[in-house]
PDB file of N, CA and C in Angstrom:
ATOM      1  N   UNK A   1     102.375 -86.906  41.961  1.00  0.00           N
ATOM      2  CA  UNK A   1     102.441 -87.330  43.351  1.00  0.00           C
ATOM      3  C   UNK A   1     101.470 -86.483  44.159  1.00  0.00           C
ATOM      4  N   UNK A   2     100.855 -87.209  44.847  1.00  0.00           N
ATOM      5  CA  UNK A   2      99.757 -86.497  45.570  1.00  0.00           C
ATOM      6  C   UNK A   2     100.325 -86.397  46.848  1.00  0.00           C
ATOM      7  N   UNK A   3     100.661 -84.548  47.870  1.00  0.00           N
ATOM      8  CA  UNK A   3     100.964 -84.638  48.943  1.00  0.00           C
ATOM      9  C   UNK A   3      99.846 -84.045  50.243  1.00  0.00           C
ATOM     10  N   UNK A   4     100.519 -84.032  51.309  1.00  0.00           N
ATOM     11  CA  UNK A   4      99.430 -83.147  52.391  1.00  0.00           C
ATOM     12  C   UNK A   4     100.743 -82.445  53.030  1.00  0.00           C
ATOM     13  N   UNK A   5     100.623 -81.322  53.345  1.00  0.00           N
ATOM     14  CA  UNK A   5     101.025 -80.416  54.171  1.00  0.00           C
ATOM     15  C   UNK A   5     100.341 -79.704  55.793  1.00  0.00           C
ATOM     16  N   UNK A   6     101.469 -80.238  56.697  1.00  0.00           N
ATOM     17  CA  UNK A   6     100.904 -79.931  58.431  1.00  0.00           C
ATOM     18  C   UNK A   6     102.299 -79.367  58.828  1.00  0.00           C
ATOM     19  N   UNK A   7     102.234 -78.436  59.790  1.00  0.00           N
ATOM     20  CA  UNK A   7     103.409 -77.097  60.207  1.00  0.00           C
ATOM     21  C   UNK A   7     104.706 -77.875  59.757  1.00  0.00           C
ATOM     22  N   UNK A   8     104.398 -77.585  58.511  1.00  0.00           N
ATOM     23  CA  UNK A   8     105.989 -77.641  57.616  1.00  0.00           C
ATOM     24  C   UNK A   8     106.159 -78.738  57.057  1.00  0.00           C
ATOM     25  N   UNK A   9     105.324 -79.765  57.279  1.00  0.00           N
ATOM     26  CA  UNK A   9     106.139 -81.253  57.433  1.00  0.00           C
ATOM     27  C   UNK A   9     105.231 -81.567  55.598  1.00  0.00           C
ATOM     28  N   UNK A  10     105.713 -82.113  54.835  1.00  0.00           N
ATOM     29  CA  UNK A  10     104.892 -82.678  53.590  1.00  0.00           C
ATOM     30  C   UNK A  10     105.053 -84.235  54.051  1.00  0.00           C
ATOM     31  N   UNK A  11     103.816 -85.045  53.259  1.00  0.00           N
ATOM     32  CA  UNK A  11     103.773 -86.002  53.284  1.00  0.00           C
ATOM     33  C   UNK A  11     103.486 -86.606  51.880  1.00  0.00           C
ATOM     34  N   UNK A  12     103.686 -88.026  51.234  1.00  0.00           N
ATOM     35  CA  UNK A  12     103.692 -88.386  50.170  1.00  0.00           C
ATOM     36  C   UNK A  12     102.323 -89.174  50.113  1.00  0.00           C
ATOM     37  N   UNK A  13     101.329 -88.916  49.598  1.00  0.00           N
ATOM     38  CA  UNK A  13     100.055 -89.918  49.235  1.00  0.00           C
ATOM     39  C   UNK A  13     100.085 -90.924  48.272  1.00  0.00           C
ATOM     40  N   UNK A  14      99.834 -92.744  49.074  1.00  0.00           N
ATOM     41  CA  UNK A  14      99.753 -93.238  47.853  1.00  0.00           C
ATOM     42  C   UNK A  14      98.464 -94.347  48.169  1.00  0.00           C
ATOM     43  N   UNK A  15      97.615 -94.817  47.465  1.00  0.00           N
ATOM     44  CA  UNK A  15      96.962 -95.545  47.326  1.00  0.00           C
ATOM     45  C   UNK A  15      97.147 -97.124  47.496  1.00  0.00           C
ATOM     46  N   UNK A  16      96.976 -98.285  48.139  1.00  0.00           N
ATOM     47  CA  UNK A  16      97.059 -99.343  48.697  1.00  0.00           C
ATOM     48  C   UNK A  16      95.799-100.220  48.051  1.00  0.00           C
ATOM     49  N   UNK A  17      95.699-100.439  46.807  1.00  0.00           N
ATOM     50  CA  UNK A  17      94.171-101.198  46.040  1.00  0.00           C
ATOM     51  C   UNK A  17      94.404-102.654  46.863  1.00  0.00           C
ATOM     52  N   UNK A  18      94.909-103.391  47.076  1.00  0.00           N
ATOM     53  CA  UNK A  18      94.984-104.810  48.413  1.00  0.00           C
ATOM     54  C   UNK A  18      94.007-104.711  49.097  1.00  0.00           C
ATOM     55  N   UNK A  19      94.452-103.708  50.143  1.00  0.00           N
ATOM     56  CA  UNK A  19      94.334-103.348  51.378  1.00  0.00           C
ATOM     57  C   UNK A  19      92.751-102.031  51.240  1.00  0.00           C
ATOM     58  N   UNK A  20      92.829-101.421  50.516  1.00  0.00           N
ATOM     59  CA  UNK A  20      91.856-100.583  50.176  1.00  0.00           C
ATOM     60  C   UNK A  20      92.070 -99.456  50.712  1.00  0.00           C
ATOM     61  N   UNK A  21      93.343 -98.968  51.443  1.00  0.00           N
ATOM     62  CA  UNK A  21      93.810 -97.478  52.064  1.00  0.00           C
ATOM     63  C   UNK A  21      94.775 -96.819  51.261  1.00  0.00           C
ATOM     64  N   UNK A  22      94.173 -95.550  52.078  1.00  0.00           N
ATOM     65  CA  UNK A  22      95.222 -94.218  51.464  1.00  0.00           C
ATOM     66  C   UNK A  22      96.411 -94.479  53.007  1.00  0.00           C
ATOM     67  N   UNK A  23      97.588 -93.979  52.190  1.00  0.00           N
ATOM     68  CA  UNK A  23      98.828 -93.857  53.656  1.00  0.00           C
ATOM     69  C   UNK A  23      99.883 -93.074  52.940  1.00  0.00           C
ATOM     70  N   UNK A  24     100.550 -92.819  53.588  1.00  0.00           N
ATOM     71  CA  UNK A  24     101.648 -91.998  53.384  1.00  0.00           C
ATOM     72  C   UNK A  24     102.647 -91.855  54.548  1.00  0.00           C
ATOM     73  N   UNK A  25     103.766 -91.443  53.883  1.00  0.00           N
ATOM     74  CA  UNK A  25     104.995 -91.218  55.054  1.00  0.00           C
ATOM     75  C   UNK A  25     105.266 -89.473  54.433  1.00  0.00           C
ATOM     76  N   UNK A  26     106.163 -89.189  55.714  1.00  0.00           N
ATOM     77  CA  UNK A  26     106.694 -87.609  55.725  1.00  0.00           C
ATOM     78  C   UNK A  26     107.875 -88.291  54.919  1.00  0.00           C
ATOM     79  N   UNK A  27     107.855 -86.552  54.044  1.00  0.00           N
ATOM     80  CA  UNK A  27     109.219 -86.767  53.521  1.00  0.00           C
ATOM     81  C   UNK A  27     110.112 -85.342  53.959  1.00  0.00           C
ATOM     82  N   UNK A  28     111.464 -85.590  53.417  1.00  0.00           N
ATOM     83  CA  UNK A  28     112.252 -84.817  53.675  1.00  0.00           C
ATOM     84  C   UNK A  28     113.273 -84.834  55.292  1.00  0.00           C
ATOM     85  N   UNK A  29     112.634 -85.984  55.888  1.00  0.00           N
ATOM     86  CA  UNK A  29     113.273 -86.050  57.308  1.00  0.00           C
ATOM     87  C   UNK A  29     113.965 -86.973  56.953  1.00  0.00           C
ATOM     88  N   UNK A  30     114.369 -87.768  58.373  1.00  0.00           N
ATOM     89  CA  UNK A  30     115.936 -88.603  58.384  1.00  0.00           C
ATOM     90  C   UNK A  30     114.841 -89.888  58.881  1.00  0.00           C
ATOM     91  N   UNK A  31     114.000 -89.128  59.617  1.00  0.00           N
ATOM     92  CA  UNK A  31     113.396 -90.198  60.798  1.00  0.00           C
ATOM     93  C   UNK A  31     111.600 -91.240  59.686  1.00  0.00           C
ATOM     94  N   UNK A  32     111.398 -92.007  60.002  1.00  0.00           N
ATOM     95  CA  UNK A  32     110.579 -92.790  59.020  1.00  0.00           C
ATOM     96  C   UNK A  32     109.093 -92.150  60.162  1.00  0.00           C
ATOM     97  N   UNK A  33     108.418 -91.542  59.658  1.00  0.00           N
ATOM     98  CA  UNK A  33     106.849 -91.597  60.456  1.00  0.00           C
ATOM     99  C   UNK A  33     105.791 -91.595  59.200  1.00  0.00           C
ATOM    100  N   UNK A  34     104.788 -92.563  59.448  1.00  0.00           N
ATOM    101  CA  UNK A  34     104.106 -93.169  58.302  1.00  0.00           C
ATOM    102  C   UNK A  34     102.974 -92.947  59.361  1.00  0.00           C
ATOM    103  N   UNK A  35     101.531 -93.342  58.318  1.00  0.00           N
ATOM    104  CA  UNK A  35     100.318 -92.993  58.729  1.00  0.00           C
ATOM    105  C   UNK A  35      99.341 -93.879  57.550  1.00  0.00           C
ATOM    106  N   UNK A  36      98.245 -94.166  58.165  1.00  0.00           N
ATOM    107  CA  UNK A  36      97.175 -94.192  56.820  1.00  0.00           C
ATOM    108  C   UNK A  36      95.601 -93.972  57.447  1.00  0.00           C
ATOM    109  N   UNK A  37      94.342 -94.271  56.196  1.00  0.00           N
ATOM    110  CA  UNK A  37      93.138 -94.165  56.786  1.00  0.00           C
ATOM    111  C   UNK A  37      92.785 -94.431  55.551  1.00  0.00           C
ATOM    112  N   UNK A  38      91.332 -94.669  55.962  1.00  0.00           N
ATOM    113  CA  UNK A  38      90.414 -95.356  54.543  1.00  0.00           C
ATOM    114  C   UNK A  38      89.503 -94.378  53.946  1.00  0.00           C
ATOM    115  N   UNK A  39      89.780 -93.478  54.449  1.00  0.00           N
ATOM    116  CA  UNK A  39      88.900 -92.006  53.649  1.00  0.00           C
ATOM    117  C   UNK A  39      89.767 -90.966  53.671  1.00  0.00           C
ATOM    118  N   UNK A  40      89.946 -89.951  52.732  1.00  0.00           N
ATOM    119  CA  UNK A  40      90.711 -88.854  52.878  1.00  0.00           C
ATOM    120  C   UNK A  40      90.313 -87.988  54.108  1.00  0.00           C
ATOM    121  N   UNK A  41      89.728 -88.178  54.834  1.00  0.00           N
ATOM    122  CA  UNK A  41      89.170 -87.472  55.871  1.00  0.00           C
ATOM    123  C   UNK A  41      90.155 -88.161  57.083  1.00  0.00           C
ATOM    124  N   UNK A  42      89.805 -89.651  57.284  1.00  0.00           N
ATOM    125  CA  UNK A  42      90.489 -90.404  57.989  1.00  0.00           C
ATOM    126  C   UNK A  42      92.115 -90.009  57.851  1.00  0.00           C
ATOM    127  N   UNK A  43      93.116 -90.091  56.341  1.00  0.00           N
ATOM    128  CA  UNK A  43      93.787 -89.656  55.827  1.00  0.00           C
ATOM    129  C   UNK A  43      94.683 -89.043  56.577  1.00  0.00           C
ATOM    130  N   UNK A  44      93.973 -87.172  56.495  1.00  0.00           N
ATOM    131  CA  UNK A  44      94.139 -86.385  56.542  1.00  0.00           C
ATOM    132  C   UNK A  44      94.754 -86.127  58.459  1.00  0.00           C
ATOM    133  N   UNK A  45      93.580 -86.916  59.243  1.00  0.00           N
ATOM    134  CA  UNK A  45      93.546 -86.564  60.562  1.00  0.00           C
ATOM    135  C   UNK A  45      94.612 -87.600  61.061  1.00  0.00           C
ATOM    136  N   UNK A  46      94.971 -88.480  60.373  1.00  0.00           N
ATOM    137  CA  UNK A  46      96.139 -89.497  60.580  1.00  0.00           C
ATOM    138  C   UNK A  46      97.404 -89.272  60.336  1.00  0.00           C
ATOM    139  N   UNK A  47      97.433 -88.244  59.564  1.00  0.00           N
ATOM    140  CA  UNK A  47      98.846 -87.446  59.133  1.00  0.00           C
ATOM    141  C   UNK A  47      98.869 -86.160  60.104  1.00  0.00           C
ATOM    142  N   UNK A  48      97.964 -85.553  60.650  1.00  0.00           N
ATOM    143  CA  UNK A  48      98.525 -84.634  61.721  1.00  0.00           C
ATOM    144  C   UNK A  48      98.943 -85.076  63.025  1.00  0.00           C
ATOM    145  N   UNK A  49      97.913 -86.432  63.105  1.00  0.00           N
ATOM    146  CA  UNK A  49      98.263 -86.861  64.508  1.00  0.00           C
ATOM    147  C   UNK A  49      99.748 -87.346  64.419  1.00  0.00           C
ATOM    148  N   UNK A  50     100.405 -87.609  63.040  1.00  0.00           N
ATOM    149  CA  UNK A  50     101.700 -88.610  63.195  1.00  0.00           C
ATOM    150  C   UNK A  50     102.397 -87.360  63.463  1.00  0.00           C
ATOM    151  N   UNK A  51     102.335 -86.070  62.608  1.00  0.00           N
ATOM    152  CA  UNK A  51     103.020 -85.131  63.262  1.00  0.00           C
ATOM    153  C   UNK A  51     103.338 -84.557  64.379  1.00  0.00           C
ATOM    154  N   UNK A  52     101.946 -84.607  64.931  1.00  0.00           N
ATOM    155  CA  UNK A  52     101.738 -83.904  66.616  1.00  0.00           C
ATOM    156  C   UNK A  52     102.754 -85.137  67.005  1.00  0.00           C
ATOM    157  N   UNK A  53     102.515 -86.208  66.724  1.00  0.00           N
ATOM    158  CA  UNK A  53     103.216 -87.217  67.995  1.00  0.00           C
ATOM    159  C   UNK A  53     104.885 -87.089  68.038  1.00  0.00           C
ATOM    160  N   UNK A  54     105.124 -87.117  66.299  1.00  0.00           N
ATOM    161  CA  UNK A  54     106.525 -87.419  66.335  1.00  0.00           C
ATOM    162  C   UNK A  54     107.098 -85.807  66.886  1.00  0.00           C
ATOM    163  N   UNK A  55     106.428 -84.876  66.896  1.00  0.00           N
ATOM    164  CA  UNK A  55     107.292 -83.500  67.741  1.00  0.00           C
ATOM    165  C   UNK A  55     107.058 -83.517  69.318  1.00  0.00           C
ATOM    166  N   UNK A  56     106.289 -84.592  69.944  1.00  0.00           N
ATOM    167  CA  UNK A  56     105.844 -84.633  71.028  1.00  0.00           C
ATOM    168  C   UNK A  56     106.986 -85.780  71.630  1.00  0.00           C
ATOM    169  N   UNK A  57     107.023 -86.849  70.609  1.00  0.00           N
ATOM    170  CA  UNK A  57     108.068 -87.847  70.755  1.00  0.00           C
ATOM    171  C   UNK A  57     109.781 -87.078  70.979  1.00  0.00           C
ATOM    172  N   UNK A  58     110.030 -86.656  70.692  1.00  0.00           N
ATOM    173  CA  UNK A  58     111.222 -85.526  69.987  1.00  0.00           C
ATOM    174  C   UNK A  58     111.289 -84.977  71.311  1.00  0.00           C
ATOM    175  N   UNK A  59     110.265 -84.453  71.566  1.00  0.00           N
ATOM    176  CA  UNK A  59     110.319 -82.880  72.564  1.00  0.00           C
ATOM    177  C   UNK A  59     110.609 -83.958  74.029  1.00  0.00           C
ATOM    178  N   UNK A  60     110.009 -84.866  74.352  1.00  0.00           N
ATOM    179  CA  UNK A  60     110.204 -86.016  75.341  1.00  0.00           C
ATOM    180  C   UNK A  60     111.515 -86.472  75.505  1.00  0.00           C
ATOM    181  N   UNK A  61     112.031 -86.995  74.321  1.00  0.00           N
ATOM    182  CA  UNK A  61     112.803 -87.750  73.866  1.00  0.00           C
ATOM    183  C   UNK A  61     114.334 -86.933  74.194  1.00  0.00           C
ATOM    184  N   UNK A  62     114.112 -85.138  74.311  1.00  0.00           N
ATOM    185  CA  UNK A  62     114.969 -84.255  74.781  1.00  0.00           C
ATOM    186  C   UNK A  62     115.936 -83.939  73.076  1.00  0.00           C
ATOM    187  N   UNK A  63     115.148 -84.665  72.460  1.00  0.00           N
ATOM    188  CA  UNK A  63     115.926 -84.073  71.114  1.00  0.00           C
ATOM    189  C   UNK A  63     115.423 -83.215  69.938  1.00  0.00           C
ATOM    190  N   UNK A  64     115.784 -82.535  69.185  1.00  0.00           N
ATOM    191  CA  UNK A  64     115.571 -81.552  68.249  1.00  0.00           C
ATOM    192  C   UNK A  64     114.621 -82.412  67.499  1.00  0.00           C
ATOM    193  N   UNK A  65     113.724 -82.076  66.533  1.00  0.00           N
ATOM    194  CA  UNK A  65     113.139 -82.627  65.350  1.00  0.00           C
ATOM    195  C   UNK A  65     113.731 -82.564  63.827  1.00  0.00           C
ATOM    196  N   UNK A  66     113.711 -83.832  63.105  1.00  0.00           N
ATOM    197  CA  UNK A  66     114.028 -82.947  62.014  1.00  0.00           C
ATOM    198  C   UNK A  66     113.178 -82.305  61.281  1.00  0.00           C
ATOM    199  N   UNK A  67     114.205 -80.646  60.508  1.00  0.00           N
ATOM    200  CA  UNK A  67     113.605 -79.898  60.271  1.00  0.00           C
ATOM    201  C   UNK A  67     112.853 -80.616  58.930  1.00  0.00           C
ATOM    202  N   UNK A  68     111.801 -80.091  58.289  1.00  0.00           N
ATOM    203  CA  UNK A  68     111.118 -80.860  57.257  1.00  0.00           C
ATOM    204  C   UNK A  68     112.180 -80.557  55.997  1.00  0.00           C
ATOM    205  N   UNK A  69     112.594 -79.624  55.963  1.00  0.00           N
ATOM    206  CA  UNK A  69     113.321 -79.294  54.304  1.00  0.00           C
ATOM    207  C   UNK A  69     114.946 -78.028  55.359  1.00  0.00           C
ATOM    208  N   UNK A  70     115.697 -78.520  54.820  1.00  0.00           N
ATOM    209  CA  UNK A  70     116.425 -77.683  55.093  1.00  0.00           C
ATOM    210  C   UNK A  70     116.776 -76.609  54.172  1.00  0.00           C
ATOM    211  N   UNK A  71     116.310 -76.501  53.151  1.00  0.00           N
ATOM    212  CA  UNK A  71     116.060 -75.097  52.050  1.00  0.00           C
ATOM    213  C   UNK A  71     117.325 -75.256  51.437  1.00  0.00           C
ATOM    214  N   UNK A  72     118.340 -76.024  51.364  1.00  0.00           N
ATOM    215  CA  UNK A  72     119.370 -75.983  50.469  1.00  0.00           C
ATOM    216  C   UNK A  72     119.364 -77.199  49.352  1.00  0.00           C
ATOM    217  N   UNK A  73     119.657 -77.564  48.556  1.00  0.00           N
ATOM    218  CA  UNK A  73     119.871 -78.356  47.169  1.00  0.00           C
ATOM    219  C   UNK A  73     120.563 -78.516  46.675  1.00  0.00           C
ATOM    220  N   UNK A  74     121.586 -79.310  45.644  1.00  0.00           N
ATOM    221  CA  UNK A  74     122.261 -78.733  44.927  1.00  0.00           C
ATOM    222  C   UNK A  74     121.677 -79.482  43.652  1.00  0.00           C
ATOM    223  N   UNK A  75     122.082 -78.619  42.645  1.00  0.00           N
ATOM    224  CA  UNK A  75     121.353 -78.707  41.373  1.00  0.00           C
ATOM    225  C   UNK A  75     122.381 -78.809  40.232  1.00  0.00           C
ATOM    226  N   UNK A  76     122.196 -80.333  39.327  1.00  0.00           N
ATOM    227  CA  UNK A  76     123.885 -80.600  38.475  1.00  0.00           C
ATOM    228  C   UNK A  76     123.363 -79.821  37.441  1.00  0.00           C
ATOM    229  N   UNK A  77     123.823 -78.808  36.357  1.00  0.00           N
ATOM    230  CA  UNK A  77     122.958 -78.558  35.186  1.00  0.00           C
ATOM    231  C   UNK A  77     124.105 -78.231  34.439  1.00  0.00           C
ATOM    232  N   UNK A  78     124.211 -78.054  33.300  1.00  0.00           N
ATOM    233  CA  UNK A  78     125.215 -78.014  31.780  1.00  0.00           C
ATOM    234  C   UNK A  78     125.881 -76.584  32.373  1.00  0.00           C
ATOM    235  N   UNK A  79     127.158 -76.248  32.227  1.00  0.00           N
ATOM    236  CA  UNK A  79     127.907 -75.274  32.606  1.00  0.00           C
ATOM    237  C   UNK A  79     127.332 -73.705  31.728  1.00  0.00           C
ATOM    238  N   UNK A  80     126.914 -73.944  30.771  1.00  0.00           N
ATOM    239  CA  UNK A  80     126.706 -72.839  29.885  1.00  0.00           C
ATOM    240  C   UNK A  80     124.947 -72.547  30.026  1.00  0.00           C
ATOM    241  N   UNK A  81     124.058 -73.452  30.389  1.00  0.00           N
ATOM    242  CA  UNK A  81     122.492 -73.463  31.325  1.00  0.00           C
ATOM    243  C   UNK A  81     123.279 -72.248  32.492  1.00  0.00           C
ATOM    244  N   UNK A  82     124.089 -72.830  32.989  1.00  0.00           N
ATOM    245  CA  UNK A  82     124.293 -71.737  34.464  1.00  0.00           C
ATOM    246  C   UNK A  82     125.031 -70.373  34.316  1.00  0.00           C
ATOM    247  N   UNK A  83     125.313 -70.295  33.671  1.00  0.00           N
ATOM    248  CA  UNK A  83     126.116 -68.978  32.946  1.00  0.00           C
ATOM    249  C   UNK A  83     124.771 -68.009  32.766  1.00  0.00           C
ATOM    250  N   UNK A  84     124.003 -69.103  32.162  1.00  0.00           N
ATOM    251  CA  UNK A  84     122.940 -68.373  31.392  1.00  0.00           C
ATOM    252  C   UNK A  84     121.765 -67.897  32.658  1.00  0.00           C
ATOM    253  N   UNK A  85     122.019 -68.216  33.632  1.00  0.00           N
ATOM    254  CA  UNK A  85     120.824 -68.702  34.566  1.00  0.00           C
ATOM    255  C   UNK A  85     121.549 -66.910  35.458  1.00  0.00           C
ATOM    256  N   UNK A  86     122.794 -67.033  35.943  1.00  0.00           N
ATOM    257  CA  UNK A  86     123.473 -66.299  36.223  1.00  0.00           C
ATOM    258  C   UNK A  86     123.324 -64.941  35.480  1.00  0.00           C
ATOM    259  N   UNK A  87     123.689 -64.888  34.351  1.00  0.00           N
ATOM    260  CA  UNK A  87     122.991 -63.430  33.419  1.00  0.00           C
ATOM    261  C   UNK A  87     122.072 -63.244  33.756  1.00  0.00           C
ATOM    262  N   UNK A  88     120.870 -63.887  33.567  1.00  0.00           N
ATOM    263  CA  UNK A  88     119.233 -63.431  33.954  1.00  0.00           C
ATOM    264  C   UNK A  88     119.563 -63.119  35.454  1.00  0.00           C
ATOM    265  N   UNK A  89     120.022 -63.393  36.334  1.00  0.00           N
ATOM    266  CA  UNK A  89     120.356 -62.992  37.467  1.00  0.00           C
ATOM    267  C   UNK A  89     120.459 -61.542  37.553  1.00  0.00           C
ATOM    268  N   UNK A  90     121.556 -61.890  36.966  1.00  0.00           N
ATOM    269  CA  UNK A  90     122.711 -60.055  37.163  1.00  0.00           C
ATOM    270  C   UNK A  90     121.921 -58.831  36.726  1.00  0.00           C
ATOM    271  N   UNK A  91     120.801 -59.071  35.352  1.00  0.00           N
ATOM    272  CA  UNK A  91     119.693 -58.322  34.563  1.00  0.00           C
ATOM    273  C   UNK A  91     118.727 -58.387  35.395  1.00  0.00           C
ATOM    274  N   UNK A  92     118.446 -59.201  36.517  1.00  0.00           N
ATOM    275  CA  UNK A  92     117.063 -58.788  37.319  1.00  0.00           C
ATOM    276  C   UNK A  92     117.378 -57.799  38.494  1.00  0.00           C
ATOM    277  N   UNK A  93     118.807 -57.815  38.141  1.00  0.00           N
ATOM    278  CA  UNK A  93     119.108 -57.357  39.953  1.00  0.00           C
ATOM    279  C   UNK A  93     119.262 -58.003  40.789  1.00  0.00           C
ATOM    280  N   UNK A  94     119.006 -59.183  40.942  1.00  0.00           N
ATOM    281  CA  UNK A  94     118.756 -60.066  41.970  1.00  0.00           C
ATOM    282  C   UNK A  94     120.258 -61.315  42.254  1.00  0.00           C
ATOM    283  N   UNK A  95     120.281 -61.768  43.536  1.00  0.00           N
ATOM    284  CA  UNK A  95     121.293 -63.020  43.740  1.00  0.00           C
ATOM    285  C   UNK A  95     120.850 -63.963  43.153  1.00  0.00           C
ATOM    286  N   UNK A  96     121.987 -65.022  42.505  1.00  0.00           N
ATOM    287  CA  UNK A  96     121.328 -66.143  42.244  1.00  0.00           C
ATOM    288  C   UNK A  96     120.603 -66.930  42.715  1.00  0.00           C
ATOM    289  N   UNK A  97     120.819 -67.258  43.848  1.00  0.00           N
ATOM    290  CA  UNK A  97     120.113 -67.880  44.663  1.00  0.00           C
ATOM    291  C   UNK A  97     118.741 -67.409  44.755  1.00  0.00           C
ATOM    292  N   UNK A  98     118.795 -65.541  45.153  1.00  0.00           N
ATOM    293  CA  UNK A  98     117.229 -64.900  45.046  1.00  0.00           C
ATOM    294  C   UNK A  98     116.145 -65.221  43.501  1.00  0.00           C
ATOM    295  N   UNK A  99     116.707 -65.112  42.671  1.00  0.00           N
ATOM    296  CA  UNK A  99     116.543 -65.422  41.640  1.00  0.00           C
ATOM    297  C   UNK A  99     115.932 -66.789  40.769  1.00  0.00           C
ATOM    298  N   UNK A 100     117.194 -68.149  40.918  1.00  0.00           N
ATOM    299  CA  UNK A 100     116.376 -69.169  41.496  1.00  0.00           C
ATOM    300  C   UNK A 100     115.171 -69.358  42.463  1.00  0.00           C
ATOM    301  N   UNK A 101     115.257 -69.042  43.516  1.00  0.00           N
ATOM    302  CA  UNK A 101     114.102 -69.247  44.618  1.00  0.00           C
ATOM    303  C   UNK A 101     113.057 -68.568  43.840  1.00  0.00           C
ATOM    304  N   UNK A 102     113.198 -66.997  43.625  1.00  0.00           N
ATOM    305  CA  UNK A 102     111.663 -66.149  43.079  1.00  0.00           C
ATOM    306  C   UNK A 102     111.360 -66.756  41.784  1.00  0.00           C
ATOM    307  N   UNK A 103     112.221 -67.865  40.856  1.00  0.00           N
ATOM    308  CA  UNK A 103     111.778 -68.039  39.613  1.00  0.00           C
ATOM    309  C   UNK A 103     110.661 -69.871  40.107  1.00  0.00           C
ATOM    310  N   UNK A 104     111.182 -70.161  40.739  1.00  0.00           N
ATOM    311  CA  UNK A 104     110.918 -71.286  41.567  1.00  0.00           C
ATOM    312  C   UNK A 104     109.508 -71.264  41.970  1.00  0.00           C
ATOM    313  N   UNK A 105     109.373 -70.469  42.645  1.00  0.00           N
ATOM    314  CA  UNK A 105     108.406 -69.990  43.618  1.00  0.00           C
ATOM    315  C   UNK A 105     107.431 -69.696  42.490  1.00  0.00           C
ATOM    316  N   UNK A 106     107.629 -69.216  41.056  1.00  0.00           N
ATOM    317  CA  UNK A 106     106.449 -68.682  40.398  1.00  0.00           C
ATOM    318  C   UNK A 106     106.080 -69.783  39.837  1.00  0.00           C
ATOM    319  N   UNK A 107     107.065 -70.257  39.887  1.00  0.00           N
ATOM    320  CA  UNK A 107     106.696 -71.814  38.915  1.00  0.00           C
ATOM    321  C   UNK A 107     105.657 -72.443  39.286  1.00  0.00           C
ATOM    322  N   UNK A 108     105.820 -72.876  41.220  1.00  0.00           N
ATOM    323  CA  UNK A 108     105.100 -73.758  41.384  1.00  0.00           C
ATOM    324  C   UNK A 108     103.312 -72.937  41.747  1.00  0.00           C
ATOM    325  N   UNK A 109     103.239 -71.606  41.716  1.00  0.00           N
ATOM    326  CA  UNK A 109     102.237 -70.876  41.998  1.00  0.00           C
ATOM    327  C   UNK A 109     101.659 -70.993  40.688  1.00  0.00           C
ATOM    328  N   UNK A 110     102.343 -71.402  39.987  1.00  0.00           N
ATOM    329  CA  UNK A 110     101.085 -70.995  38.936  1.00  0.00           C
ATOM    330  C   UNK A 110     100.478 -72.872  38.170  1.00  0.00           C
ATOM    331  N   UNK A 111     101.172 -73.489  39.032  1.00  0.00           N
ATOM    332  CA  UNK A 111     100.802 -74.963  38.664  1.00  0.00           C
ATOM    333  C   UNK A 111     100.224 -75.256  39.266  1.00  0.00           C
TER     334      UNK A 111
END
């Protein structure tokens, strides 16, 4: 999945062969704001403007925005995976949660 990132907000890139455009919508909100353009350049400046607007819309509108990710998850995994996930925890020193997040975090840095 190809995304773009503007103050916080990700967006999902997908290709339109019909039509011949790139577009995308934000993800992670409640609220639908979509965008497109026919060059990644175009793209790019079409996905900040949807941002600027929809926090401008919001801020008008007298209501909060939604936040892009609210940093919580929950994650189903085999009872004895989490036991195990939990040990490596307790051996790093670290909370699970810290632990998850810093193992997380290396993951996607090095991809």
């Amino acid at each position: 999945m190809n995304t773009l990132s503007y103050k916080g907000y990700t967006a999902k890139v997908e290709f339109d062969p019909e039509d011949n455009i790139l577009f995308g919508n934000i993800i992670g909100i409640r609220d639908t704001v979509g965008f497109h353009g026919e060059s990644v350049g175009e793209l790019k400046d079409a996905f900040q403007e949807a941002v600027d607007f929809y926090l401008e819309s919001c801020e008008k509108a007298g209501r909060e925005p939604n936040k892009p990710f609210s940093g919580k998850f929950v994650v189903r995994i085999d009872s004895s995976l989490h036991g195990e996930i939990a040990a490596a925890a307790v051996h790093a020193g670290k909370s699970l949660n810290k632990w998850v997040a810093d193992t997380l975090k290396q993951i996607i840095h090095t991809h």
